[in-house]
C-alpha atoms as a PDB file:
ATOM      1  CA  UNK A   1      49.942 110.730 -18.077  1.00  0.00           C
ATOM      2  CA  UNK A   2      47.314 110.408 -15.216  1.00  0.00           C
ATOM      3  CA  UNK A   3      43.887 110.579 -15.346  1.00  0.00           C
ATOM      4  CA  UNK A   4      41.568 111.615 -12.578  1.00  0.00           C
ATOM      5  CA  UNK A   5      37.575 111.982 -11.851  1.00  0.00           C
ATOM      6  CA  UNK A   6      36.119 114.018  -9.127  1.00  0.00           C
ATOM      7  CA  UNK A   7      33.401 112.557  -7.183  1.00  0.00           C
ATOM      8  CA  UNK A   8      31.729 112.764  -4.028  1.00  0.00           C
ATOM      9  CA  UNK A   9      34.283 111.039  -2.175  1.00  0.00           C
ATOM     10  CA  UNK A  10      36.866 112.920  -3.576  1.00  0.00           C
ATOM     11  CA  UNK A  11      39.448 112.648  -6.525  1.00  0.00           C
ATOM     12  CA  UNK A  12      40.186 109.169  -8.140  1.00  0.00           C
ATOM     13  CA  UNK A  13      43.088 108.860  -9.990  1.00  0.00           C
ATOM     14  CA  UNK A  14      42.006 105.786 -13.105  1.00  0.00           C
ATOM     15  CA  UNK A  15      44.777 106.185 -14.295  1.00  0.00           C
ATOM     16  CA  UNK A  16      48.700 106.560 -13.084  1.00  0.00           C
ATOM     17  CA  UNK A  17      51.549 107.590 -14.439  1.00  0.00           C
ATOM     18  CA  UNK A  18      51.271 106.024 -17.631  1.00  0.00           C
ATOM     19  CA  UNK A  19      54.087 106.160 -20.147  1.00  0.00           C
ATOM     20  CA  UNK A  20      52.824 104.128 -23.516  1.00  0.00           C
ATOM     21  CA  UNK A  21      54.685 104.232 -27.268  1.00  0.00           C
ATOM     22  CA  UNK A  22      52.705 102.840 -29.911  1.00  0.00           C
ATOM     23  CA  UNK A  23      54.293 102.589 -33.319  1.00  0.00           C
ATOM     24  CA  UNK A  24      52.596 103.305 -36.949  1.00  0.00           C
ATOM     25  CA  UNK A  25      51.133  99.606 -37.912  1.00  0.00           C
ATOM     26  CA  UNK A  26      51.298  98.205 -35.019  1.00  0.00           C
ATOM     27  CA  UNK A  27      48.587  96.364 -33.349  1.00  0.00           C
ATOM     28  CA  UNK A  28      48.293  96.417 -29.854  1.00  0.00           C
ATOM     29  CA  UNK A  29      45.864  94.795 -27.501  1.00  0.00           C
ATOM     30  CA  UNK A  30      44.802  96.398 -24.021  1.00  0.00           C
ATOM     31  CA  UNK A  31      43.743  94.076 -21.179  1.00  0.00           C
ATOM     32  CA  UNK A  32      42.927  94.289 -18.087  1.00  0.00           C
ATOM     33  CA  UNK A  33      40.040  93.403 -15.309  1.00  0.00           C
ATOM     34  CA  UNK A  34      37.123  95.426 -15.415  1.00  0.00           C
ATOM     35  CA  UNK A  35      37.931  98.855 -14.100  1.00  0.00           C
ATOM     36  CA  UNK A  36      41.629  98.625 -14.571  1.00  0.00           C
ATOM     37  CA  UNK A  37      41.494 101.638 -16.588  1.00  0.00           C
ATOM     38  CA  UNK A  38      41.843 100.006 -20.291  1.00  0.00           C
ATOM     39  CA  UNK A  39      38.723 101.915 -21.837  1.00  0.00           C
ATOM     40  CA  UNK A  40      40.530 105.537 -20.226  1.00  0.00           C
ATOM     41  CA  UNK A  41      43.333 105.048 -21.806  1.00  0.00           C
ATOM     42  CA  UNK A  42      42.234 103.944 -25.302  1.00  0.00           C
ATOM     43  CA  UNK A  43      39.773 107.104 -24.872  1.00  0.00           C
ATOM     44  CA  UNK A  44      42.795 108.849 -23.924  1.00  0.00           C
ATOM     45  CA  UNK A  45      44.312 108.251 -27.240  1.00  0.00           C
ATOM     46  CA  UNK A  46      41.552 109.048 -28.951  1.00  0.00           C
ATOM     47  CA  UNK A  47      41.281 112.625 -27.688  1.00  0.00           C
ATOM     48  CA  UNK A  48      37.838 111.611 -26.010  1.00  0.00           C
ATOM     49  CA  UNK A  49      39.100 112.263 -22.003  1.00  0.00           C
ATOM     50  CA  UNK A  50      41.635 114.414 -21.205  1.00  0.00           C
ATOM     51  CA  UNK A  51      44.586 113.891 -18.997  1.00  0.00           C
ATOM     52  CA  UNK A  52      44.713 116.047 -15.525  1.00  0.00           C
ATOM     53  CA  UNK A  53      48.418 115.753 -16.201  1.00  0.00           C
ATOM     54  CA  UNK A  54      51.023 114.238 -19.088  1.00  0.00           C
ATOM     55  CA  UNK A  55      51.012 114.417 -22.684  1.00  0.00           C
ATOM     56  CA  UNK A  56      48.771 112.391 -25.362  1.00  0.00           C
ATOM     57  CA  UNK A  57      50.664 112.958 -28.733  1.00  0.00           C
ATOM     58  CA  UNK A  58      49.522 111.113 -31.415  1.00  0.00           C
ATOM     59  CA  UNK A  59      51.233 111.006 -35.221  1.00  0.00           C
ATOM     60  CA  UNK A  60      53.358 113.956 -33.797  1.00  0.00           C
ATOM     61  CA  UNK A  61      50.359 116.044 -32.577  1.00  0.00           C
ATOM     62  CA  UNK A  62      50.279 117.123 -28.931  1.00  0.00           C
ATOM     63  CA  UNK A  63      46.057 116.745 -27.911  1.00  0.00           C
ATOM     64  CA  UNK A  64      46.455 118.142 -24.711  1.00  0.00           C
ATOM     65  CA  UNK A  65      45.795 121.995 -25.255  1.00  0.00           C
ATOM     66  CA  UNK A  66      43.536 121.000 -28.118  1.00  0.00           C
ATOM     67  CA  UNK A  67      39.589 122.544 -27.996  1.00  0.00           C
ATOM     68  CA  UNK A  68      36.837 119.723 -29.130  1.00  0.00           C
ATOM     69  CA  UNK A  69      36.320 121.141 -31.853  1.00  0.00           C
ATOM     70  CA  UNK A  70      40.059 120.856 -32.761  1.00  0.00           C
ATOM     71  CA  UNK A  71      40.070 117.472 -31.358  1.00  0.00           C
ATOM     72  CA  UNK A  72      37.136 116.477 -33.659  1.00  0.00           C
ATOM     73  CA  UNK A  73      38.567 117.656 -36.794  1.00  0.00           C
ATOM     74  CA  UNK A  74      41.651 115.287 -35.767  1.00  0.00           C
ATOM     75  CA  UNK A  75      39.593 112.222 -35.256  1.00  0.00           C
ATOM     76  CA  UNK A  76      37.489 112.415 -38.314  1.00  0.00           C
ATOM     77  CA  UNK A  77      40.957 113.088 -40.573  1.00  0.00           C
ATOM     78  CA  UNK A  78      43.243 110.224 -38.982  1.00  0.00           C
ATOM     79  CA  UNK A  79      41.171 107.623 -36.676  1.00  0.00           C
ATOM     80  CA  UNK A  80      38.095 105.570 -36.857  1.00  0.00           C
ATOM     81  CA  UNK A  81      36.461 104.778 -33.844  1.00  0.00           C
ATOM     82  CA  UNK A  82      34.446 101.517 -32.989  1.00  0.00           C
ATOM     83  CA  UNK A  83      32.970 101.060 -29.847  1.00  0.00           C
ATOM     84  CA  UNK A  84      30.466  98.023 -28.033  1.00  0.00           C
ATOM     85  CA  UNK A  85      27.575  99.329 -28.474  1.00  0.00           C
ATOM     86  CA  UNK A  86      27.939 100.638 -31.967  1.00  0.00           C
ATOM     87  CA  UNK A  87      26.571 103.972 -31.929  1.00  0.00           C
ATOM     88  CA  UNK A  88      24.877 104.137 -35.359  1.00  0.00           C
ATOM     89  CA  UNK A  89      21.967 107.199 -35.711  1.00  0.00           C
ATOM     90  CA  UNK A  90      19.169 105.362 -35.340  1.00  0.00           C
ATOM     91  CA  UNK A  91      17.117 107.527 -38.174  1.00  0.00           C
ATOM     92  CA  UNK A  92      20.260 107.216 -40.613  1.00  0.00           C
ATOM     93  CA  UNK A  93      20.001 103.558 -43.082  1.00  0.00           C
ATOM     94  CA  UNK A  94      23.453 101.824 -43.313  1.00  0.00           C
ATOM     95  CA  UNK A  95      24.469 103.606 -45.513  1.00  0.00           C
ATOM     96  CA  UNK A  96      23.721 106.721 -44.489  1.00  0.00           C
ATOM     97  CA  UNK A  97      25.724 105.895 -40.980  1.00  0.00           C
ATOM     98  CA  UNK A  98      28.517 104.595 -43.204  1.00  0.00           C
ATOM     99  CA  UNK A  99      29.042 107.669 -45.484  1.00  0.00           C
ATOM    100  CA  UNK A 100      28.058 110.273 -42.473  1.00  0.00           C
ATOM    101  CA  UNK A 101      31.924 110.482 -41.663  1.00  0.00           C
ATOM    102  CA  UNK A 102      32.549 111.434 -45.630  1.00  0.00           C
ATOM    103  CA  UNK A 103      29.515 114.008 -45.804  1.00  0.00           C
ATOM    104  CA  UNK A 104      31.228 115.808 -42.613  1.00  0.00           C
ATOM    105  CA  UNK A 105      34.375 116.449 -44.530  1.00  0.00           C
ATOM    106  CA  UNK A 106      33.364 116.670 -48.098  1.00  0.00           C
ATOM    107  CA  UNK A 107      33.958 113.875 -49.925  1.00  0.00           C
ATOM    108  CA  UNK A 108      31.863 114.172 -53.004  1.00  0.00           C
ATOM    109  CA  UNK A 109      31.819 110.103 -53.406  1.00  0.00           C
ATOM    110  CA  UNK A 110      30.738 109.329 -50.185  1.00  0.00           C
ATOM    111  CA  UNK A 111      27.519 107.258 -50.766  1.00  0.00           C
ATOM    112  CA  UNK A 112      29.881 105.269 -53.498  1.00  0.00           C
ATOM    113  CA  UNK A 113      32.471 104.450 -50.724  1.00  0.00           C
ATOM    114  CA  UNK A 114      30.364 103.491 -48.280  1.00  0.00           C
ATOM    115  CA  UNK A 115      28.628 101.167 -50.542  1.00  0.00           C
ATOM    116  CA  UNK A 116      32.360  99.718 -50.957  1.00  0.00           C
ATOM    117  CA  UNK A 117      33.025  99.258 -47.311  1.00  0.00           C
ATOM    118  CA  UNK A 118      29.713  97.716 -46.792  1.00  0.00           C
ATOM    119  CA  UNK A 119      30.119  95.551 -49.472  1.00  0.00           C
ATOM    120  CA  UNK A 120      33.433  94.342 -47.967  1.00  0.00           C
ATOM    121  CA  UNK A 121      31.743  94.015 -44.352  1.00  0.00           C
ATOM    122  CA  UNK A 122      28.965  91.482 -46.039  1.00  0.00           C
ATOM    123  CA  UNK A 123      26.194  94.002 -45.933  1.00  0.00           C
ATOM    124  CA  UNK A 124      25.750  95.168 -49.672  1.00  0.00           C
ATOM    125  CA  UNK A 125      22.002  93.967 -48.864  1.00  0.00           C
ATOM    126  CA  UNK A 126      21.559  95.829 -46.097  1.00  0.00           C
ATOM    127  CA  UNK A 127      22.010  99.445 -47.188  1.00  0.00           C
ATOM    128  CA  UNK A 128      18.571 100.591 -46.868  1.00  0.00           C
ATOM    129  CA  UNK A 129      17.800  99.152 -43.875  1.00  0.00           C
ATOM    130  CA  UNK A 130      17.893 100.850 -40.136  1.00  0.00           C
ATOM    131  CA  UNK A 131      19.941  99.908 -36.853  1.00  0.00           C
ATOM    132  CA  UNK A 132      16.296  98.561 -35.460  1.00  0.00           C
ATOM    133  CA  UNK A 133      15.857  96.526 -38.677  1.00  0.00           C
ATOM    134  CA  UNK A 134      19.258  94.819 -38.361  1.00  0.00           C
ATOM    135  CA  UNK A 135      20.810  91.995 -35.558  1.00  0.00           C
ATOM    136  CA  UNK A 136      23.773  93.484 -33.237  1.00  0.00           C
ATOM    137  CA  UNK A 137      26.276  91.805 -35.438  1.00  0.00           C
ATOM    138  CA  UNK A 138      25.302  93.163 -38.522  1.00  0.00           C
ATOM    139  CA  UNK A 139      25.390  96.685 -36.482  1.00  0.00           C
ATOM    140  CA  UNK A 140      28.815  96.239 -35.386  1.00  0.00           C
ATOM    141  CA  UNK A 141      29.728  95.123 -39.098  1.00  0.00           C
ATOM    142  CA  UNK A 142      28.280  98.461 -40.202  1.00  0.00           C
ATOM    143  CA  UNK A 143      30.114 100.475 -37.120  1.00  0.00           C
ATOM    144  CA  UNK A 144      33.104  98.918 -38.493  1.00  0.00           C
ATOM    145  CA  UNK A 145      32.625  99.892 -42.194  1.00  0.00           C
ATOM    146  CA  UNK A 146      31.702 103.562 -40.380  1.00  0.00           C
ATOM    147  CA  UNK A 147      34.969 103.618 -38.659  1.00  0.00           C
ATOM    148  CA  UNK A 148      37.438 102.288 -42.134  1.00  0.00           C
ATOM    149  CA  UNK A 149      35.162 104.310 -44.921  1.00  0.00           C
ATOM    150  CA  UNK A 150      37.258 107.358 -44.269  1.00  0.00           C
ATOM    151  CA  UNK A 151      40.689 105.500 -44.906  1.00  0.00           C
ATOM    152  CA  UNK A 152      42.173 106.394 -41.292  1.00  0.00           C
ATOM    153  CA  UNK A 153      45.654 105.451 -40.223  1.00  0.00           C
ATOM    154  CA  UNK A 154      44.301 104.777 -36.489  1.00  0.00           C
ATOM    155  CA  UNK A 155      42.013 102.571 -35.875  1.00  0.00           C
ATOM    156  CA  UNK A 156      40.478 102.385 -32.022  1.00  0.00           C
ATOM    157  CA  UNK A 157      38.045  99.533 -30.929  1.00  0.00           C
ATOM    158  CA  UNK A 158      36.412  99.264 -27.421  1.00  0.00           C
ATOM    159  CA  UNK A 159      35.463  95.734 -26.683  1.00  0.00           C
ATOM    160  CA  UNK A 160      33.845  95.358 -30.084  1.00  0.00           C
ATOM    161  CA  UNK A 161      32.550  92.278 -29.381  1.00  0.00           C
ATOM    162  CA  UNK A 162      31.451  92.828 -26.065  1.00  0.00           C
ATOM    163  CA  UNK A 163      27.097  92.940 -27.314  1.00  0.00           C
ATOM    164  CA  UNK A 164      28.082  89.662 -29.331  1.00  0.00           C
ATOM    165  CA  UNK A 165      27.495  85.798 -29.273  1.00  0.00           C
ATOM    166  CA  UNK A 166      30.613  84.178 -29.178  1.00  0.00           C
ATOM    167  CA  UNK A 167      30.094  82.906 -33.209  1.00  0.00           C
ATOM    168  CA  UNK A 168      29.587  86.473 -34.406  1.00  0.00           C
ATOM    169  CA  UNK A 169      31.772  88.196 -31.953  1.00  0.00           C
ATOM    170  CA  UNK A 170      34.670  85.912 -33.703  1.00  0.00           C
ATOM    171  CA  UNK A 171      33.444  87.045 -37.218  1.00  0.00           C
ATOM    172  CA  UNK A 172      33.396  90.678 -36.364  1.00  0.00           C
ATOM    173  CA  UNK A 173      36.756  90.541 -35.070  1.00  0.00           C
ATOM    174  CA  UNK A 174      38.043  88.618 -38.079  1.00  0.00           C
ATOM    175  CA  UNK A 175      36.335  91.396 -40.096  1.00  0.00           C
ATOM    176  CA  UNK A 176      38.027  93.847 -38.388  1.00  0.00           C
ATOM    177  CA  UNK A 177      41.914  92.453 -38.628  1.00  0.00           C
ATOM    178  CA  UNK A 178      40.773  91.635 -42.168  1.00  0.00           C
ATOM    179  CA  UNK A 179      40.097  95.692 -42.639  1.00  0.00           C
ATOM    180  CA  UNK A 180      43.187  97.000 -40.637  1.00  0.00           C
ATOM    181  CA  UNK A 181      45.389  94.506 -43.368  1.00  0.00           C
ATOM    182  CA  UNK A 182      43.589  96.237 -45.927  1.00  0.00           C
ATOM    183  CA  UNK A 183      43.525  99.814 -44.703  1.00  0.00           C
ATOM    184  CA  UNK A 184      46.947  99.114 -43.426  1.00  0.00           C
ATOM    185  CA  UNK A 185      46.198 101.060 -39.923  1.00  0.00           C
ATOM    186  CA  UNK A 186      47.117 101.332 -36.447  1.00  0.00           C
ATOM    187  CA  UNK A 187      45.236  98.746 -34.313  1.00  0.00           C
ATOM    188  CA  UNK A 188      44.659  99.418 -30.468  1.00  0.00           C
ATOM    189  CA  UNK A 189      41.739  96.960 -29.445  1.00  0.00           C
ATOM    190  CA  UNK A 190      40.575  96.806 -25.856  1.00  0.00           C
ATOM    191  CA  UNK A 191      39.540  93.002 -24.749  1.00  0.00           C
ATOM    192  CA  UNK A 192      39.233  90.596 -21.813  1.00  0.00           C
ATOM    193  CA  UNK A 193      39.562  88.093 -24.453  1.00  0.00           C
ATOM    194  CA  UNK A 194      43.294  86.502 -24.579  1.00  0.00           C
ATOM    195  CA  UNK A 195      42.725  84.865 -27.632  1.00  0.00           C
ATOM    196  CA  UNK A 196      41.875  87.873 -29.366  1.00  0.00           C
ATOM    197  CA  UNK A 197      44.717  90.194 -27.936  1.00  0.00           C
ATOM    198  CA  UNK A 198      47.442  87.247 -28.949  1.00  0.00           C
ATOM    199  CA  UNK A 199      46.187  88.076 -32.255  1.00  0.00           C
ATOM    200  CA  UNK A 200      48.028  91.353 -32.134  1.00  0.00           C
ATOM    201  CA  UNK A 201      51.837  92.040 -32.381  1.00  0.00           C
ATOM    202  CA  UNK A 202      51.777  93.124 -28.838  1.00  0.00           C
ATOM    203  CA  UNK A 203      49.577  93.015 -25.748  1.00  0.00           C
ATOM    204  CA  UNK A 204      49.441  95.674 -22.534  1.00  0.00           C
ATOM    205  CA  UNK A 205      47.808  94.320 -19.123  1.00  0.00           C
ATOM    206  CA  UNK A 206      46.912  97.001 -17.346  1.00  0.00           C
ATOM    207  CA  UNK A 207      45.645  96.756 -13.384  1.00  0.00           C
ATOM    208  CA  UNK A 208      44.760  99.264 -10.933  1.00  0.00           C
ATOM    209  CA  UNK A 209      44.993 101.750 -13.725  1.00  0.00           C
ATOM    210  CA  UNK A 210      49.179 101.432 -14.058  1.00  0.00           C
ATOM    211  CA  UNK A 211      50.599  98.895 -16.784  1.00  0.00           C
ATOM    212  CA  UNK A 212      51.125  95.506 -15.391  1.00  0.00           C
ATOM    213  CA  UNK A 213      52.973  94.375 -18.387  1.00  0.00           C
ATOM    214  CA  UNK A 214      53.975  95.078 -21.938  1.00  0.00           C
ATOM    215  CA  UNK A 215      55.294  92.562 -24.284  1.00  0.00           C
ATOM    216  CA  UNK A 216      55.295  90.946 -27.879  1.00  0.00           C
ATOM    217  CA  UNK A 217      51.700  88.777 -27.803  1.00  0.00           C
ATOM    218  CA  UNK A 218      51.985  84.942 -27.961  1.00  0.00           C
ATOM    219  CA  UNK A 219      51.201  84.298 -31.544  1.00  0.00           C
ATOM    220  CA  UNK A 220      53.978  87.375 -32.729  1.00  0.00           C
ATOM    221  CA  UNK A 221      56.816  85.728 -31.053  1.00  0.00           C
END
């Protein structure tokens, strides 16, 4: 697949010729320098760019033709979504952000299971409160709840500890392995950090947006 922006100075390919198979319940960590084209490609996957050219199929579903509406449907059915700066609705409580993705499609228990998932995240006390009345890790803990409350068998996560102090950026992430074990998903997880992306069964370098290397991450051999 490539991926190309159009600019002043003409068309930039980000990414080139890429040719990626991830497998269901695997965890895989992109990394890369800044600008290597690791954030593309995870939005890639997630149906949030589009390819200029190639094929993005994911659990047997070609995205490429698909309208954003279609691709929106997809997203909120089989992948959760966390990204650095946590994107809650800043007039929605906790809860509210956590159970938005089960109002959208439904689900007539959603305040109930998104009680559950903050619960599990450490933040049963913080339900009622807003993004402005909470610290950046306790926002990323309920992003993460957000992105697992639906039960999806993808799970994508941009830097997720990018806005964090080292101490909470290590709880968030064990949070978030802790949630993919118990949701049993698909882990993709963009980070400079090589401790973090040995933590996955297999780790992608990516530079000059074309993959450097792709092999079975230090702690999985």
């Amino acid at each position: 697949m490539t991926l190309s922006l159009d600019g002043n100075a003409g068309r930039v390919d980000i990414l080139k010729g890429i040719t990626l198979d991830v497998a269901a319940g695997e965890t895989l960590g992109l990394t890369g320098a800044s600008g290597s084209g690791k954030s593309s490609l995870l939005m890639l996957m997630g149906g949030l760019e589009r390819a200029n050219s190639g094929l993005v199929s994911v659990m047997g579903q070609d995205l490429t033709p698909m309208g954003e509406d279609a691709l929106a449907r997809f997203r909120s059915k089989h992948m959760g979504v966390v990204f650095q700066s946590f994107h809650l609705i800043p007039t929605m409580t906790a809860l509210e952000n956590v159970a938005l993705p089960l109002e959208l499609a439904g689900q007539g228990d959603a305040f109930a299971r998104a009680e559950q998932e903050l619960e599990a995240v450490g933040l049963a006390d913080r339900a009622g409160h807003y993004p402005s009345q909470m610290s950046g890790g306790e926002q990323q803990r309920a992003a993460l709840a957000r992105a697992v409350v639906a039960r999806p068998e993808i799970l994508l996560a941009d830097e997720p500890t990018g806005n964090l102090d080292a101490a909470t950026g290590a709880m968030v992430m064990d949070l978030l392995f802790d949630l993919r074990d118990r949701h049993g998903a698909t882990l993709i997880l963009v980070t400079h950090a090589a401790e973090l992306a040995n933590r996955c069964d297999r780790v992608v370098q990516l530079r000059d947006g074309m993959i450097l290397s792709d092999a079975r991450a230090v702690a999985a051999q």
